[in-house]
C-alpha atoms as a PDB file:
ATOM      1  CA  UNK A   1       0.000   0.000   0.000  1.00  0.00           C
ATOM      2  CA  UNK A   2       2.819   2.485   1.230  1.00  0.00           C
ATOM      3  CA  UNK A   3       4.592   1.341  -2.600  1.00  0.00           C
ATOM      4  CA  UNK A   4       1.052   2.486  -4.487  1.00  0.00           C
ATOM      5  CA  UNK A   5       1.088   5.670  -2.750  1.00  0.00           C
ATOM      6  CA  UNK A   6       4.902   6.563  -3.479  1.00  0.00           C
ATOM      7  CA  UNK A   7       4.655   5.588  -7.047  1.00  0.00           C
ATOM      8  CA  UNK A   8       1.622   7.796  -7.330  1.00  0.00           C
ATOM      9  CA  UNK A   9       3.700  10.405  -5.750  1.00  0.00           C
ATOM     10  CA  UNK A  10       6.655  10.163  -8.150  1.00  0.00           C
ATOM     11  CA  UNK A  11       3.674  10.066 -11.163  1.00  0.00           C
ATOM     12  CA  UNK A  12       2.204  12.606  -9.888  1.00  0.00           C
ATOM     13  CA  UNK A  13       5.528  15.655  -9.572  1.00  0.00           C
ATOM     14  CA  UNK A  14       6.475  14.113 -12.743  1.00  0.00           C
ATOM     15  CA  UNK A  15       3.069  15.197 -14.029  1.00  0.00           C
ATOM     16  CA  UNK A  16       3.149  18.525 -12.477  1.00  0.00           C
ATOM     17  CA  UNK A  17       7.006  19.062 -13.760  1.00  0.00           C
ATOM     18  CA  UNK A  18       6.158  18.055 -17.249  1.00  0.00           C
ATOM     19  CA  UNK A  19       3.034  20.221 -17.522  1.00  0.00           C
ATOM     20  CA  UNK A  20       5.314  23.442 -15.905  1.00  0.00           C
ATOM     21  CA  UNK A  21       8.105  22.748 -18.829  1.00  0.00           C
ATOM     22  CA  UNK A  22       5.155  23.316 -21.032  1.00  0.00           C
ATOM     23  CA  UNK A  23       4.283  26.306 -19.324  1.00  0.00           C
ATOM     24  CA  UNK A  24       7.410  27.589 -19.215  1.00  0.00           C
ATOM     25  CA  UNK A  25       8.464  26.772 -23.101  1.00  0.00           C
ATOM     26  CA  UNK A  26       4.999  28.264 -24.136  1.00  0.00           C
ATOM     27  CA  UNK A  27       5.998  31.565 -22.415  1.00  0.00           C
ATOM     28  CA  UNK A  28       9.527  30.911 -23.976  1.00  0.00           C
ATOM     29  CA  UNK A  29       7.254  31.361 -27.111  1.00  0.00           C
ATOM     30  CA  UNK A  30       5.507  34.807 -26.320  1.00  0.00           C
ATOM     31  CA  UNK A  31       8.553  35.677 -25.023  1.00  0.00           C
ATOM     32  CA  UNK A  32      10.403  35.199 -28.408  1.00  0.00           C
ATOM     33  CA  UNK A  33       7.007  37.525 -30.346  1.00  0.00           C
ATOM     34  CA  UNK A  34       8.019  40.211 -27.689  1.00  0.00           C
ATOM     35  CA  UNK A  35      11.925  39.953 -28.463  1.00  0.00           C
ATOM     36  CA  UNK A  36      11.277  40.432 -32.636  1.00  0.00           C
ATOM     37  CA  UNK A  37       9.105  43.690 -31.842  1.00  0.00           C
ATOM     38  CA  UNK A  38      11.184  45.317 -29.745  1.00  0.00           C
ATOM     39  CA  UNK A  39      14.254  44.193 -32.331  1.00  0.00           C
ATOM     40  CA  UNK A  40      11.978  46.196 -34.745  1.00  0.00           C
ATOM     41  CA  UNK A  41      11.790  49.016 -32.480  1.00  0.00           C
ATOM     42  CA  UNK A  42      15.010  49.522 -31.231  1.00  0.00           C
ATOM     43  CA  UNK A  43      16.209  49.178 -35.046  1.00  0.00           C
ATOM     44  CA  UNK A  44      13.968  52.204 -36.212  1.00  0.00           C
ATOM     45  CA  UNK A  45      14.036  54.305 -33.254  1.00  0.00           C
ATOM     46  CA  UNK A  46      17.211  53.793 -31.336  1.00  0.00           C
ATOM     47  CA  UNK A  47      19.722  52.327 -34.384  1.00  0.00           C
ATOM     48  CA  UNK A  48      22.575  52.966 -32.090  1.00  0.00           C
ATOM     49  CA  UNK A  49      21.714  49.709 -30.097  1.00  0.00           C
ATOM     50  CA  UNK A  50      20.446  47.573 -32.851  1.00  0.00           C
ATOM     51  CA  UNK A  51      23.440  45.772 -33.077  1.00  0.00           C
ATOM     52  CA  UNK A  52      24.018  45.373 -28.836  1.00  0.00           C
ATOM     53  CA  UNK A  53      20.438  44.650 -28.455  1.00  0.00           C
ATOM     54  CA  UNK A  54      20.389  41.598 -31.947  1.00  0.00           C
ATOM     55  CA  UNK A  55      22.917  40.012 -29.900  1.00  0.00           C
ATOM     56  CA  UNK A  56      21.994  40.280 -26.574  1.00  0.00           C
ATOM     57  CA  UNK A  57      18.153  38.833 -27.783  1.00  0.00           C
ATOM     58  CA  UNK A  58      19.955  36.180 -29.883  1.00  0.00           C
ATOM     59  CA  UNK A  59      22.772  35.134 -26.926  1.00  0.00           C
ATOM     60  CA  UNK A  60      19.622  34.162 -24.631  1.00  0.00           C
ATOM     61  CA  UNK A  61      17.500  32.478 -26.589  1.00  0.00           C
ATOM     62  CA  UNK A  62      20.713  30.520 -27.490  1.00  0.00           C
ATOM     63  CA  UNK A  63      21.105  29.690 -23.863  1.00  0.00           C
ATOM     64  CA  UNK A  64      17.410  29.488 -23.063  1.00  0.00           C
ATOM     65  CA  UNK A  65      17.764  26.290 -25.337  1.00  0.00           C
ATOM     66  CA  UNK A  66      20.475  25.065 -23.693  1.00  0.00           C
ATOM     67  CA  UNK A  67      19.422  24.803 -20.531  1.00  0.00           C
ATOM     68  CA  UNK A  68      17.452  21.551 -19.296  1.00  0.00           C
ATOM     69  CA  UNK A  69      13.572  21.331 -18.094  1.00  0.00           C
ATOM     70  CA  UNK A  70      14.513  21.651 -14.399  1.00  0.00           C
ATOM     71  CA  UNK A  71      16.754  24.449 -14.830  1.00  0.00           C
ATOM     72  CA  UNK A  72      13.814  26.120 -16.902  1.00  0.00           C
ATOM     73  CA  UNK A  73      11.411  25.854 -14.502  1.00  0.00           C
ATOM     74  CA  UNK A  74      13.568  26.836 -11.615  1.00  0.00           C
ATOM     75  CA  UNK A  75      14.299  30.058 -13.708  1.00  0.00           C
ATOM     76  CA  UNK A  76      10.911  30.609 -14.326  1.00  0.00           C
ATOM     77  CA  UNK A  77      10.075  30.568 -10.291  1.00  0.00           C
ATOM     78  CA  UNK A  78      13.341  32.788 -10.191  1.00  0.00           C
ATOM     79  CA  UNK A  79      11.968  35.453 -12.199  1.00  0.00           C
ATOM     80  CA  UNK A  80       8.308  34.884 -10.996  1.00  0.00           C
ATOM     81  CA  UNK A  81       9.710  35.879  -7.390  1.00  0.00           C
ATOM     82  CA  UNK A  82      11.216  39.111  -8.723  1.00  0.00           C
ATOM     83  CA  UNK A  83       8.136  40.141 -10.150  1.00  0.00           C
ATOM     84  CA  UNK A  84       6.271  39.548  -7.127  1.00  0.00           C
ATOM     85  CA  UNK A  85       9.051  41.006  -4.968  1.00  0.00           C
ATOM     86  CA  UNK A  86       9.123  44.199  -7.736  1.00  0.00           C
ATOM     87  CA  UNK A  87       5.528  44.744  -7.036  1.00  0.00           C
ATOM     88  CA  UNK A  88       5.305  45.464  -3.620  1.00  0.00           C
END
């Protein structure tokens, strides 16, 4: 019985992690929308940083992909907390 209920535990967080990897790689997505406008807008209105700003857009999505799920989601709760912690 004490077997059923740990395997159902260990189902169960790998349900949860799975389902915040997709969370987190569909905000990846947004995320990447957001970083091609403002590379539009910083190339028309500020040209001066086009170049710094390309690469600086391009180096973290490069790493974004690197990293693995559970560095992703712990990242995610990283940057959740700042928010939060911004906002009071």
């Amino acid at each position: 019985m004490h077997q059923i209920s740990t395997k159902q535990q260990q189902q169960q967080q790998q349900q949860q992690k799975n389902t915040a990897t997709i969370m987190v790689d569909e905000y990846c997505r947004y995320y990447s929308d957001f970083s091609k406008i403002l590379g539009i807008y910083v190339k028309y209105f500020h040209p001066q940083l086009h170049f710094e700003v390309e690469q600086l857009l391009e180096a973290s999505y490069n790493v974004w992909h690197r990293l693995s799920d559970d560095k992703k989601i712990s990242l995610a709760n990283f940057l959740e907390e700042i928010t939060r912690e911004s906002n009071h």
